[in-house]
Protein backbone atom coordinates (compact mmCIF):
# COMPACT_ATOMS: atom_id res chain seq x y z
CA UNK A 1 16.49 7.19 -3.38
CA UNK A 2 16.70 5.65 0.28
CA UNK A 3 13.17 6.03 0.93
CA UNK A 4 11.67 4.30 -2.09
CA UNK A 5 14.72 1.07 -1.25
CA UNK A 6 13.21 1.11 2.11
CA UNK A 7 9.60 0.79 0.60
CA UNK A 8 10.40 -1.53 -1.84
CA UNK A 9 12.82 -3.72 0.68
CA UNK A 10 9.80 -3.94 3.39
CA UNK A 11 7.84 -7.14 2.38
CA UNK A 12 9.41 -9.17 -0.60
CA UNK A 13 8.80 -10.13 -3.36
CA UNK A 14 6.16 -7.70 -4.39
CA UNK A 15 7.81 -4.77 -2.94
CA UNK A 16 6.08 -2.29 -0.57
CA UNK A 17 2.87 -2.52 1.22
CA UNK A 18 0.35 -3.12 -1.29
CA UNK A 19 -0.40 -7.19 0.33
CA UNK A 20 -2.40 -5.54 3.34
CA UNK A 21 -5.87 -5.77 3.24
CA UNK A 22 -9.12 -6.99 5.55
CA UNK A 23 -11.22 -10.04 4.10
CA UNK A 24 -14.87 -9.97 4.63
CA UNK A 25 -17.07 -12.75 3.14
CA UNK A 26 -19.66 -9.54 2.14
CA UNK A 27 -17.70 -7.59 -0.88
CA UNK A 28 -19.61 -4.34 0.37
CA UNK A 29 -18.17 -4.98 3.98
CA UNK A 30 -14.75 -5.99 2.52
CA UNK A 31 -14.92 -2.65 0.41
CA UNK A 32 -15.74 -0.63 3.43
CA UNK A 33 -13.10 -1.31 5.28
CA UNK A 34 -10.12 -1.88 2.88
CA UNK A 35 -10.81 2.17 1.78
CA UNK A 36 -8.82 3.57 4.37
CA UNK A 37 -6.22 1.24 3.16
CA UNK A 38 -6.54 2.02 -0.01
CA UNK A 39 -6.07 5.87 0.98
CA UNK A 40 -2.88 4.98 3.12
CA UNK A 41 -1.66 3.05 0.51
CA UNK A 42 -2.40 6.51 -2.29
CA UNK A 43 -0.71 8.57 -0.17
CA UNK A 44 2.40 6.35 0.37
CA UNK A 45 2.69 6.26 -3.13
CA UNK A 46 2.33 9.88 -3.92
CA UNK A 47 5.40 10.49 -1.56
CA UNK A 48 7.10 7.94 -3.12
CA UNK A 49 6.66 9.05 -6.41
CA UNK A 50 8.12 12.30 -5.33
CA UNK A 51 11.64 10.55 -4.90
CA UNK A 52 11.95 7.81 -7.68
CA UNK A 53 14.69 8.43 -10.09
């Protein structure tokens, strides 16, 4: 499907999104605010799943 080329075509060579995080010397901290990223990142990939072949 288009979408998941798109998504997989976006930041070579690990395909997709999944290189975006926030580094925090405190791992709590660092935890904190990577879990909205983390949910972002979920929901991409439930969409996505929806159109793989």
């Amino acid at each position: 499907m288009h979408v998941v080329r798109l998504h997989r075509s976006l930041y070579p060579p690990r395909e997709g999104l999944s290189d975006f995080f926030i580094w925090d010397d405190d791992f709590q901290k660092r935890r904190e605010l990577n879990a909205p990223l983390e949910k972002i990142l979920e929901d991409i990939w439930a969409i996505l799943k929806k159109y793989e072949l």
